[in-house]
C-alpha atoms as a PDB file:
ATOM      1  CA  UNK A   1     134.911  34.333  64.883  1.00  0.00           C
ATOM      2  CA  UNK A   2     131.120  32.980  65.690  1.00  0.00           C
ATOM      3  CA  UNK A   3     132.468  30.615  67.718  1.00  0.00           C
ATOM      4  CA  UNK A   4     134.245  33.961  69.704  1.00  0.00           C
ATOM      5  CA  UNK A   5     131.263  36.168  69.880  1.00  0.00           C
ATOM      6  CA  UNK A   6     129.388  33.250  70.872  1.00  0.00           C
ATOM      7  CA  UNK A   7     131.100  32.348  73.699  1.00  0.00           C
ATOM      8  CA  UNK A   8     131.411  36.346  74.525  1.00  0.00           C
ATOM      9  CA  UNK A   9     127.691  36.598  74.916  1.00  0.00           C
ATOM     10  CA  UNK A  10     127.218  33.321  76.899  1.00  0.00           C
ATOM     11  CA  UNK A  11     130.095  34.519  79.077  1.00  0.00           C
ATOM     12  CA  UNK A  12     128.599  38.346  79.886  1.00  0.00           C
ATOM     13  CA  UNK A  13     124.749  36.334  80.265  1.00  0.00           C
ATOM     14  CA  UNK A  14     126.621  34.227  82.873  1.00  0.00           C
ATOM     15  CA  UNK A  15     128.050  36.936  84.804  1.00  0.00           C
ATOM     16  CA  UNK A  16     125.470  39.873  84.919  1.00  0.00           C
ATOM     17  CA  UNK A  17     123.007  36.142  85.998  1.00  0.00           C
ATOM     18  CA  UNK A  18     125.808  35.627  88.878  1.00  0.00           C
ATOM     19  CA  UNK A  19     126.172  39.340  89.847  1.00  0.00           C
ATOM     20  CA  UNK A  20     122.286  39.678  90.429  1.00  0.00           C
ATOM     21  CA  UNK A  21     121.707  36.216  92.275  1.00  0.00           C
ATOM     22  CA  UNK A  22     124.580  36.792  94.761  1.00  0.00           C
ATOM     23  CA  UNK A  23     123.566  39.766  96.596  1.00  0.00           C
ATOM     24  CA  UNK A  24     121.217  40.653  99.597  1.00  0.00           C
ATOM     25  CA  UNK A  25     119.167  43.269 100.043  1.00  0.00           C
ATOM     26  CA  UNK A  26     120.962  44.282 103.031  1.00  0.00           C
ATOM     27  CA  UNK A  27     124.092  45.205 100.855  1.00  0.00           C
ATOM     28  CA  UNK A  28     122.161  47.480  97.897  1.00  0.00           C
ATOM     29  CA  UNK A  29     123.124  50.100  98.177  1.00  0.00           C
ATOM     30  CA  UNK A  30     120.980  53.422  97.799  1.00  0.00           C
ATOM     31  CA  UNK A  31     120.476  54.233  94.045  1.00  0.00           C
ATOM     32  CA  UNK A  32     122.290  58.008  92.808  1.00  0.00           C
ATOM     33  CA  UNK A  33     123.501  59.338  89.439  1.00  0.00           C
ATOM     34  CA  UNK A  34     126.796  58.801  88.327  1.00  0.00           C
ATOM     35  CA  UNK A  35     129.600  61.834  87.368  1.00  0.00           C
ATOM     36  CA  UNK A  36     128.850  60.479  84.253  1.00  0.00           C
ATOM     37  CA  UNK A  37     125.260  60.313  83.944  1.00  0.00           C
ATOM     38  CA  UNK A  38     124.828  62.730  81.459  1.00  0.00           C
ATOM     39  CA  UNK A  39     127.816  62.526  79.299  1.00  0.00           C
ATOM     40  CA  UNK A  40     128.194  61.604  75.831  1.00  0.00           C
ATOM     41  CA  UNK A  41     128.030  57.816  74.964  1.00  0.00           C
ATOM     42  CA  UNK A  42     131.643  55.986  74.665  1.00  0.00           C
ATOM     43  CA  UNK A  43     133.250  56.239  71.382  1.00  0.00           C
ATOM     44  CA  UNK A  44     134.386  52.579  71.032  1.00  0.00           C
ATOM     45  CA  UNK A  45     138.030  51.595  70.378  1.00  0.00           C
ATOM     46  CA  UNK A  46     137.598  47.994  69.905  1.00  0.00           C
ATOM     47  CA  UNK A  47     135.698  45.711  68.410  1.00  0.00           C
ATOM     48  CA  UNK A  48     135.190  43.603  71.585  1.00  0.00           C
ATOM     49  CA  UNK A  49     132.509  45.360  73.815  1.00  0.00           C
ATOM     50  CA  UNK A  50     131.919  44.092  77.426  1.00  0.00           C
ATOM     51  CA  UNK A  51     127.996  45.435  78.751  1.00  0.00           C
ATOM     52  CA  UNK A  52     128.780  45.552  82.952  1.00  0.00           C
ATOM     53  CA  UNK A  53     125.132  45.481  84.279  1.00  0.00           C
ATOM     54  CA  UNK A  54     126.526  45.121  87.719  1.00  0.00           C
ATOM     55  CA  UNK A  55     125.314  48.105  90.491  1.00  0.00           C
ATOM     56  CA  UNK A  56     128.882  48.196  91.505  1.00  0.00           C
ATOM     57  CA  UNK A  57     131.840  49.015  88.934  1.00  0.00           C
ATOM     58  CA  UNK A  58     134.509  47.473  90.000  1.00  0.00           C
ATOM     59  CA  UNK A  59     132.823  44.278  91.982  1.00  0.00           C
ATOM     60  CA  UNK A  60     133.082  40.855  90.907  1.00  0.00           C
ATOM     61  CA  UNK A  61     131.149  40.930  87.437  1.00  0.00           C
ATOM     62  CA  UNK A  62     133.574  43.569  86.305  1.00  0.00           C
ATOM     63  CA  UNK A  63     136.803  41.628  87.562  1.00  0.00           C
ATOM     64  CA  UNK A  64     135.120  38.292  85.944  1.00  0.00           C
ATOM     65  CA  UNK A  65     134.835  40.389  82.923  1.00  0.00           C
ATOM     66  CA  UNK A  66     138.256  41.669  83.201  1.00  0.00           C
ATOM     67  CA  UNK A  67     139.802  37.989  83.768  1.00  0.00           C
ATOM     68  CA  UNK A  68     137.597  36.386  80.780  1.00  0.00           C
ATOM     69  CA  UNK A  69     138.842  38.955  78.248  1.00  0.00           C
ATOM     70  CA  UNK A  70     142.143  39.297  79.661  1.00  0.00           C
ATOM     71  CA  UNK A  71     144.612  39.916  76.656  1.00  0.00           C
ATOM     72  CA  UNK A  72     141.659  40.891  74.329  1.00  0.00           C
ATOM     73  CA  UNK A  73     141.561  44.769  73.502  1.00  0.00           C
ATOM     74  CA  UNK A  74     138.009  46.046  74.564  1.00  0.00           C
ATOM     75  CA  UNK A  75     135.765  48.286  75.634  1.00  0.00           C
ATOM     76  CA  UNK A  76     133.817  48.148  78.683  1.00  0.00           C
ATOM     77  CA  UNK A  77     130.559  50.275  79.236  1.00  0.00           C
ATOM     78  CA  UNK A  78     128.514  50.452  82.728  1.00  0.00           C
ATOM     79  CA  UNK A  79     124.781  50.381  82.114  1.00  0.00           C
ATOM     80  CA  UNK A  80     124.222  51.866  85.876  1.00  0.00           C
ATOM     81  CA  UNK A  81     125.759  55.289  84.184  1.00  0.00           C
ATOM     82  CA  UNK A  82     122.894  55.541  81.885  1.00  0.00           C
ATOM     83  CA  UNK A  83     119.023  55.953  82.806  1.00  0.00           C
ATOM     84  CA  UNK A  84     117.143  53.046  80.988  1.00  0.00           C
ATOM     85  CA  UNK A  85     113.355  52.605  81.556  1.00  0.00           C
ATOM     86  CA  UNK A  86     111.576  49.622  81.134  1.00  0.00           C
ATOM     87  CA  UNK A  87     109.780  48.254  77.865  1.00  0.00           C
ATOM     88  CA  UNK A  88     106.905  50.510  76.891  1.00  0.00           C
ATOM     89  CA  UNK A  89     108.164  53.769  79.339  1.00  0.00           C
ATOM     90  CA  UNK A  90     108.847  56.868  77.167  1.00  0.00           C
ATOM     91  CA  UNK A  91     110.611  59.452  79.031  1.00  0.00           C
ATOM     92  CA  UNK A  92     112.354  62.357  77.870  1.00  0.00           C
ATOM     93  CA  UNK A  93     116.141  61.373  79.869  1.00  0.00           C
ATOM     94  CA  UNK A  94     115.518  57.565  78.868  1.00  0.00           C
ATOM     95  CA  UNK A  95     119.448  57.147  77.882  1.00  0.00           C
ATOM     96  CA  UNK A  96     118.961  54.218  75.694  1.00  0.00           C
ATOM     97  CA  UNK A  97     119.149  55.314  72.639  1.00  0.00           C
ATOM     98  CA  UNK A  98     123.116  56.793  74.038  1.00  0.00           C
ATOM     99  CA  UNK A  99     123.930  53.048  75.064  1.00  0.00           C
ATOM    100  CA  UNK A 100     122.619  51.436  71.366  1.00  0.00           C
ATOM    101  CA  UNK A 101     124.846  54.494  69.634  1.00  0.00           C
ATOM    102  CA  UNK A 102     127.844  53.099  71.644  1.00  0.00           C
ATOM    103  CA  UNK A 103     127.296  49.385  70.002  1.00  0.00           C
END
């Protein structure tokens, strides 16, 4: 089971890394809230969560994801739905405390 989660977190560090280094600047596209933006955190199903920290939901860190945990019942939650400051902001819509319910 260690050697599992292990190899879960080495495999999401690998592909939000190859998400980020692989686009230009050309192709970001213009930052707006999600329909979601404000909702509720998931209620988790599984025990397996996959973190997509991609800008785009259904690009090629979400269908890495997908292929990695292929037969594996999880959950998958899109940190560009949620507002997260960085360390040592403090705003009143900082969504962060939503995501670390959702673990």
């Amino acid at each position: 089971m260690k050697k599992m989660l292990t190899l879960l977190v080495l495999a999401v560090f690998l592909l939000s890394a190859g998400g980020c280094g692989s686009a230009q600047e050309a192709d970001v596209p213009a930052q707006h809230a999600t329909a979601n933006a404000w909702s509720a955190p998931p209620a988790l199903k599984t025990k397996v969560l996959f973190i997509n920290t991609s800008r785009d939901p259904n690009g090629n860190t979400y269908k890495m994801g997908e292929a990695f945990l292929a037969g594996v019942p999880h959950d998958t939650l899109f940190l560009n739905d949620y507002k997260i400051y960085q360390l040592g902001q403090h705003y009143d819509d900082d969504r962060l405390t939503d995501v670390l319910a959702a673990t």
